[in-house]
Protein backbone atom coordinates (compact mmCIF):
# COMPACT_ATOMS: atom_id res chain seq x y z
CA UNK A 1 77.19 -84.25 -69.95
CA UNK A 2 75.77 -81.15 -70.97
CA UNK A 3 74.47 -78.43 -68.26
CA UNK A 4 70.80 -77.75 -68.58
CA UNK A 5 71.47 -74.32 -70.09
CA UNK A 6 72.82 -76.21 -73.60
CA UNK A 7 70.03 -78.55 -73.31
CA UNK A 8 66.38 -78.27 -75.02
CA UNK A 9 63.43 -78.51 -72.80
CA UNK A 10 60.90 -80.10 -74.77
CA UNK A 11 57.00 -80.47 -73.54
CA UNK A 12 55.58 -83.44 -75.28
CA UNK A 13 51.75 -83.91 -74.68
CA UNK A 14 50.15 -87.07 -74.78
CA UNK A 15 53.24 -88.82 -73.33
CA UNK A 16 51.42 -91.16 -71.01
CA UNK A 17 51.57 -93.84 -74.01
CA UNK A 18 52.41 -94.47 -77.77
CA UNK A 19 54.18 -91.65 -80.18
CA UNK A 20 54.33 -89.22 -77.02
CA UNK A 21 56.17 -91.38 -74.56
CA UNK A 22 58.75 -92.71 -76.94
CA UNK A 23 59.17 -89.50 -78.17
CA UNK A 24 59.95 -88.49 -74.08
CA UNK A 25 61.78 -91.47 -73.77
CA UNK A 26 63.66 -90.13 -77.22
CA UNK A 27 64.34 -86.92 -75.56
CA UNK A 28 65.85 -87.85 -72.44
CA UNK A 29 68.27 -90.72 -74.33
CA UNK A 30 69.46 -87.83 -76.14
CA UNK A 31 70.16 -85.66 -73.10
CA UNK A 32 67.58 -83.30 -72.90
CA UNK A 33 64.84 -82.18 -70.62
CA UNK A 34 61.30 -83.34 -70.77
CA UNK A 35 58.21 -81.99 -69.44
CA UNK A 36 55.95 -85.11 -70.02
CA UNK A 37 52.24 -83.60 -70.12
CA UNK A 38 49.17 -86.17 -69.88
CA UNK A 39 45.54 -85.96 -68.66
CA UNK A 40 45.92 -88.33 -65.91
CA UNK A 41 49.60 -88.78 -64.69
CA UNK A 42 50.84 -92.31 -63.57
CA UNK A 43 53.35 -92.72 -60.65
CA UNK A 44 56.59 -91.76 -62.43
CA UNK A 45 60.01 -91.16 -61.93
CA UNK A 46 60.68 -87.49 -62.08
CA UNK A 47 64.43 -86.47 -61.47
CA UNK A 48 66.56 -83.08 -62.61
CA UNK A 49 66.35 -84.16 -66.34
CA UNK A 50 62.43 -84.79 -66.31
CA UNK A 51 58.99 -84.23 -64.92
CA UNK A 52 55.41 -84.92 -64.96
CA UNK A 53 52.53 -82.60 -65.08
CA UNK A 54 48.81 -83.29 -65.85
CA UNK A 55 47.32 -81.17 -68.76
CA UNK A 56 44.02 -81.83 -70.65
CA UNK A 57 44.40 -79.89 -73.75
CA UNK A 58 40.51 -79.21 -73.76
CA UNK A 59 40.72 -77.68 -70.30
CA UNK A 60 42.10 -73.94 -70.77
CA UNK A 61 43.11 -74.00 -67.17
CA UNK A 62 45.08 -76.91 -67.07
CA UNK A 63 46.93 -75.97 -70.40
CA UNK A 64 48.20 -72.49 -68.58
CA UNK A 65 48.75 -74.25 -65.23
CA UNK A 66 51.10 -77.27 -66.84
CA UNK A 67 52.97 -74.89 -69.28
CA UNK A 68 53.46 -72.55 -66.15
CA UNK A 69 54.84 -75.28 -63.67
CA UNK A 70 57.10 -76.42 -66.59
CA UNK A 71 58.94 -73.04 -67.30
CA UNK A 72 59.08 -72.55 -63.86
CA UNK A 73 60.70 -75.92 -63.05
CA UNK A 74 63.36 -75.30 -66.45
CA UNK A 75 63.20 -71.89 -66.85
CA UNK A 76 61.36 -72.27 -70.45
CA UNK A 77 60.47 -74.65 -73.39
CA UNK A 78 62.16 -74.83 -76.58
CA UNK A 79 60.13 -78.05 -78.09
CA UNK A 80 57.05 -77.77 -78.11
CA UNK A 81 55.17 -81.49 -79.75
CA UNK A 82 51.55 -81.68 -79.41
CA UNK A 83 50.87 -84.92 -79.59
CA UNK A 84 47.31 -85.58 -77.87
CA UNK A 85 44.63 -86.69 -79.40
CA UNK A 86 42.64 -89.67 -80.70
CA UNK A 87 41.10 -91.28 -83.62
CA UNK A 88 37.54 -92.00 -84.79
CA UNK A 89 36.58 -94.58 -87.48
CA UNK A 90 32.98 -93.76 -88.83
CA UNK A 91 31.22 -92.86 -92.21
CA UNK A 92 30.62 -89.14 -92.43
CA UNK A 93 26.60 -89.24 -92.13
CA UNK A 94 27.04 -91.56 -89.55
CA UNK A 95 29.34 -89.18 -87.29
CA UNK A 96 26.86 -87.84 -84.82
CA UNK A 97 27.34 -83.78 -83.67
CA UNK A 98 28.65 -84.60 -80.58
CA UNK A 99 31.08 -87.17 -81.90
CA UNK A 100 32.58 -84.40 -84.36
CA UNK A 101 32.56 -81.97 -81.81
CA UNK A 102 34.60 -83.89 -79.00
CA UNK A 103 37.18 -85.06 -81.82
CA UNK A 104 37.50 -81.48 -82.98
CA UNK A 105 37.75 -79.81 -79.17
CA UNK A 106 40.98 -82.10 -78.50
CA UNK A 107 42.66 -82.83 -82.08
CA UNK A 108 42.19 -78.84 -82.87
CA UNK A 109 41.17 -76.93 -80.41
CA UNK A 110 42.83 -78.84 -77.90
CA UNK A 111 46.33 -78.12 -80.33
CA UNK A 112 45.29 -74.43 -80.21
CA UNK A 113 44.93 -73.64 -76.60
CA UNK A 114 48.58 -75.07 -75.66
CA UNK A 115 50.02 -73.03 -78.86
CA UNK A 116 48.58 -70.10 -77.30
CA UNK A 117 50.36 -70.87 -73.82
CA UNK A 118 53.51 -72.04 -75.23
CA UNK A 119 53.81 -69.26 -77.97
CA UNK A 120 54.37 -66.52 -75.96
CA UNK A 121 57.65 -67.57 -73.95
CA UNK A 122 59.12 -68.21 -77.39
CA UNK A 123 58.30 -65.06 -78.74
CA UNK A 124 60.21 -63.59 -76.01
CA UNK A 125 63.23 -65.44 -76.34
CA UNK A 126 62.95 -65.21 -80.10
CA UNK A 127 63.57 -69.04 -80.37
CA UNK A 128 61.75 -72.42 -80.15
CA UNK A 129 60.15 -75.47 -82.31
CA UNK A 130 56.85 -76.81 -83.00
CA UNK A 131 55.87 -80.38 -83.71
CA UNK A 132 52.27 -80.92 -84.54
CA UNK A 133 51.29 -84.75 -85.38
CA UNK A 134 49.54 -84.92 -88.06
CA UNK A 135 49.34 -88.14 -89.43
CA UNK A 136 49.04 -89.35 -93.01
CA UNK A 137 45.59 -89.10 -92.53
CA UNK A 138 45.80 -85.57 -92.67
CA UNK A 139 47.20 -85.74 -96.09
CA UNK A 140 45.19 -88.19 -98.09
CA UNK A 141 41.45 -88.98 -96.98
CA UNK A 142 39.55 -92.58 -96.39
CA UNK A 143 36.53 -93.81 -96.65
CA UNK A 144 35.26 -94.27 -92.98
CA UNK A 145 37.64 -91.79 -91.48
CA UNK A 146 36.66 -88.56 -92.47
CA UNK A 147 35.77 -86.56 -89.61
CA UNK A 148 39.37 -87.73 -88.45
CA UNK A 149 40.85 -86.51 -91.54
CA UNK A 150 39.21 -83.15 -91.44
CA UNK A 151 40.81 -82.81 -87.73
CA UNK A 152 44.13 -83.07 -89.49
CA UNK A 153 43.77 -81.61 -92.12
CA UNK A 154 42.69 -78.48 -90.02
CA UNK A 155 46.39 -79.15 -87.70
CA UNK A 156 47.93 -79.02 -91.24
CA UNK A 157 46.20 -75.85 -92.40
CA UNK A 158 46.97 -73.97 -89.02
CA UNK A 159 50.48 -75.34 -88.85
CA UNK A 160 51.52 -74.15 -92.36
CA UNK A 161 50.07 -70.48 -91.44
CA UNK A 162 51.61 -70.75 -87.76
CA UNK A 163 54.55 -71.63 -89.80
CA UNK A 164 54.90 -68.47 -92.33
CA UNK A 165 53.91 -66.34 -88.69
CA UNK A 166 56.48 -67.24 -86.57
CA UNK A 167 59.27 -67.99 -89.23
CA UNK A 168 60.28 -63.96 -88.61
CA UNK A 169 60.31 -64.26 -84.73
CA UNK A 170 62.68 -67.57 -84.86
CA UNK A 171 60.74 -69.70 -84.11
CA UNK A 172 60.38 -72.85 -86.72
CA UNK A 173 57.07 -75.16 -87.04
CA UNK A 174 57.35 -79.20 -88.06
CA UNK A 175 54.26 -80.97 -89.34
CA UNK A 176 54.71 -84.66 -88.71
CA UNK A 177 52.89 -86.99 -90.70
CA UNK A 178 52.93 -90.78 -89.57
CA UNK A 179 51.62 -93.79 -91.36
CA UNK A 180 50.58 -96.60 -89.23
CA UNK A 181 52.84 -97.30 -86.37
CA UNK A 182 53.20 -100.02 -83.33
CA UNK A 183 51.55 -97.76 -80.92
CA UNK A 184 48.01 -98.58 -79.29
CA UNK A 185 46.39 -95.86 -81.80
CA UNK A 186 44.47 -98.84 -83.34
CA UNK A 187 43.59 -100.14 -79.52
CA UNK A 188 39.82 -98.73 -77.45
CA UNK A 189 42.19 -96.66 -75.74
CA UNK A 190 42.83 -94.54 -79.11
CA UNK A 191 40.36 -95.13 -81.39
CA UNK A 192 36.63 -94.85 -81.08
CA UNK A 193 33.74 -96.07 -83.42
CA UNK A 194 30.83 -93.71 -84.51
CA UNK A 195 27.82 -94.93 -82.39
CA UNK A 196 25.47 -95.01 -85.99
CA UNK A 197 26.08 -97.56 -88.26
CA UNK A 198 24.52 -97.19 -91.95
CA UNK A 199 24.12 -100.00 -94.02
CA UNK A 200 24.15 -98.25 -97.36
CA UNK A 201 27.48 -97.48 -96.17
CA UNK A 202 28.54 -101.09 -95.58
CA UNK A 203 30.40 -101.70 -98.90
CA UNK A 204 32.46 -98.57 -99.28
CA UNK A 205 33.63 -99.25 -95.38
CA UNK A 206 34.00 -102.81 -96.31
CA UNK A 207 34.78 -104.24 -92.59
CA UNK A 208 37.29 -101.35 -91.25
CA UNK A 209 36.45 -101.92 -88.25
CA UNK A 210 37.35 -104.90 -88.50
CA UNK A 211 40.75 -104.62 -90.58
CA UNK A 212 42.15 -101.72 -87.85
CA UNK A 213 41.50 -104.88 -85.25
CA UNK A 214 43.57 -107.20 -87.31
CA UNK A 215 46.41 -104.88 -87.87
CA UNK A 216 46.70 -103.41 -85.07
CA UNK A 217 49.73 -105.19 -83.12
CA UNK A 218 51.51 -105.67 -86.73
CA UNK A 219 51.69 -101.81 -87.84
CA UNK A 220 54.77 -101.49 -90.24
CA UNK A 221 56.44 -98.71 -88.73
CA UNK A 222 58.67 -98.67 -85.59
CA UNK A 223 57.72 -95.84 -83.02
CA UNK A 224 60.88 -95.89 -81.21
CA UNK A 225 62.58 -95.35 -84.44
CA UNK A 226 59.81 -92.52 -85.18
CA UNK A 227 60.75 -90.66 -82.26
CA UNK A 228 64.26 -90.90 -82.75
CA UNK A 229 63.71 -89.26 -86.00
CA UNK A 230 61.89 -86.45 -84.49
CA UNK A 231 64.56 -85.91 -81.88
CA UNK A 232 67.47 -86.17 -84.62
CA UNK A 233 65.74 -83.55 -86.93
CA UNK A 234 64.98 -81.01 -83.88
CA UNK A 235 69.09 -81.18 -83.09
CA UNK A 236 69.74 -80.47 -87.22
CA UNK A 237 68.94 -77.26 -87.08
CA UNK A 238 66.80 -77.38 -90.45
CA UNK A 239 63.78 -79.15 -89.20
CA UNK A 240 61.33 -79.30 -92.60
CA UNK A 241 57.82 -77.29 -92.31
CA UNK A 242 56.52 -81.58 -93.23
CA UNK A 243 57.99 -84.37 -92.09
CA UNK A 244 56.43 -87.99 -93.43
CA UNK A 245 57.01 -90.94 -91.34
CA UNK A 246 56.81 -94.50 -92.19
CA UNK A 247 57.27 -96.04 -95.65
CA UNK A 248 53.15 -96.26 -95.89
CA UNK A 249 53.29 -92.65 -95.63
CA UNK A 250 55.73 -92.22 -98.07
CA UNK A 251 54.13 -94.15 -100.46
CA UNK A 252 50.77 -92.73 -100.13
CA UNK A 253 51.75 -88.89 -99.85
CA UNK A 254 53.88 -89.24 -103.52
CA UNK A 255 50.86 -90.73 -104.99
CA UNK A 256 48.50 -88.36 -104.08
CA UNK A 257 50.59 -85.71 -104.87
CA UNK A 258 51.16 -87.17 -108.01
CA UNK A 259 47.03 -87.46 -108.93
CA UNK A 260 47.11 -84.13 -107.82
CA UNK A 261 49.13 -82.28 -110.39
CA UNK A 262 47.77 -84.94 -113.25
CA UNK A 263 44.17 -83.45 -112.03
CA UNK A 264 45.46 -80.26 -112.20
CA UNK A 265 47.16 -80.35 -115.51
CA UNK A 266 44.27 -81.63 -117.12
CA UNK A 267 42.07 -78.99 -115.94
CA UNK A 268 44.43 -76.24 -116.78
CA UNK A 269 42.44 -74.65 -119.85
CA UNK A 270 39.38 -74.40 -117.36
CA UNK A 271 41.23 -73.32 -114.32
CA UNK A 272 42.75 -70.69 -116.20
CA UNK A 273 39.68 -69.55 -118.69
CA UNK A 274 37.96 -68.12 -115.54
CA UNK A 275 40.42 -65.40 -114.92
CA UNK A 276 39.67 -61.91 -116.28
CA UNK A 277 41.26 -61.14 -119.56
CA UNK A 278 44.22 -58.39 -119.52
């Protein structure tokens, strides 16, 4: 058994349920510490290789408080995953302000204010990881969830700048991108439905709502297996600035990336003619 100085600590929010808790679950199989951060902690089963602490990532306060109590229980944090957040199924127009706002303030802003706690004991050290879930979604755009996508594509964006910052200090930054997985993502506890409802908008939407219903419970990809794969690509030492999960996500990434350069290709003459001459 290794002592706790050879073992990560990793503080995985979101863990009450879905990606986050296997991940925690991942962690401690492996032998590591957790620090299992949630908004409303459930009776658990804290011991010397894991606790509980309650964090709402929109609530400054609670961000500095959790990250504080779990460096001071384990001395630090080497993982950092941030993990909260939730979904929202809705045509752009019919996306009211505060919707956007709310999904925004925890997928983003919420991400922000624990980097900004977390970040500064690994600067320090001159060490650490950070996993941001993404999701495919923040890859390759719907119909129906777009204000969703533009959360994640914003954790992308940040990540892959976060990423070229703290590359010089040590410290290494993971973008995960999952397809659809067993988790309750797809359940009310998750996912939320724009309050509007457009007809215009009925045929490009074409019964979402309803599809996410029937396939949620029969998602392709295995979460357990997800999180091992997290956990197993932390420990190599050469953790990948993206990480796809899930053959869906696969799939879907190479053939966007593959419209992308045919776009690009064909527009080369124009892309190009608009530079000065020299």
């Amino acid at each position: 058994m290794k002592d706790n100085q050879n073992r990560k600590v990793w503080l995985v929010t979101g863990a009450s349920r879905g990606l986050g808790q296997e991940i925690s679950r991942a962690v401690t199989t492996g032998g590591d510490l957790v620090v299992r951060a949630m908004r409303s902690p459930v009776p658990n089963d804290d011991d010397d290789h894991q606790m509980t602490v309650q964090l709402d990532v929109t609530d400054e306060r609670s961000v500095r408080e959790a990250v504080e109590a779990a460096e001071q229980r384990f001395g630090r944090i080497d993982v950092l995953v941030n993990n909260a957040g939730y979904g929202l199924i809705g045509g752009i127009e019919e996306v009211n302000a505060q919707e956007a706002r709310s999904l925004f303030a925890t997928n983003v802003e919420g991400m922000l204010n624990v980097l900004r706690a977390a970040l500064p004991g690994m600067r320090k050290r001159r060490s650490g990881n950070i996993v941001n879930i993404s999701s495919l979604g923040g890859f390759s755009a719907s119909a129906g969830w777009g204000v969703y996508n533009a959360t994640k594509f914003a954790v992308e964006g940040l990540s892959e700048a976060l990423a070229l910052e703290v590359a010089p200090l040590g410290i290494a930054v993971t973008i995960v991108e999952p397809g659809y997985f067993r988790t309750d993502f797809l359940t009310n506890s998750s996912l939320g439905r724009a309050e509007r409802i457009i007809g215009d908008y009925h045929e490009s939407m074409s019964g979402l709502s309803n599809r996410m219903v029937q396939l949620s419970g029969k998602q392709s990809g295995d979460p357990v297996l997800a999180a091992k794969a997290i956990v197993d690509t932390i420990h190599s030492g050469n953790a990948p600035v993206r990480l796809a999960l899930g053959s869906d996500a696969f799939d879907r990434i190479a053939a966007k990336l593959d419209s992308m350069r045919q776009n690009l290709q064909q527009w080369e003459s124009l892309t190009r003619s608009t530079s000065f001459k020299v």
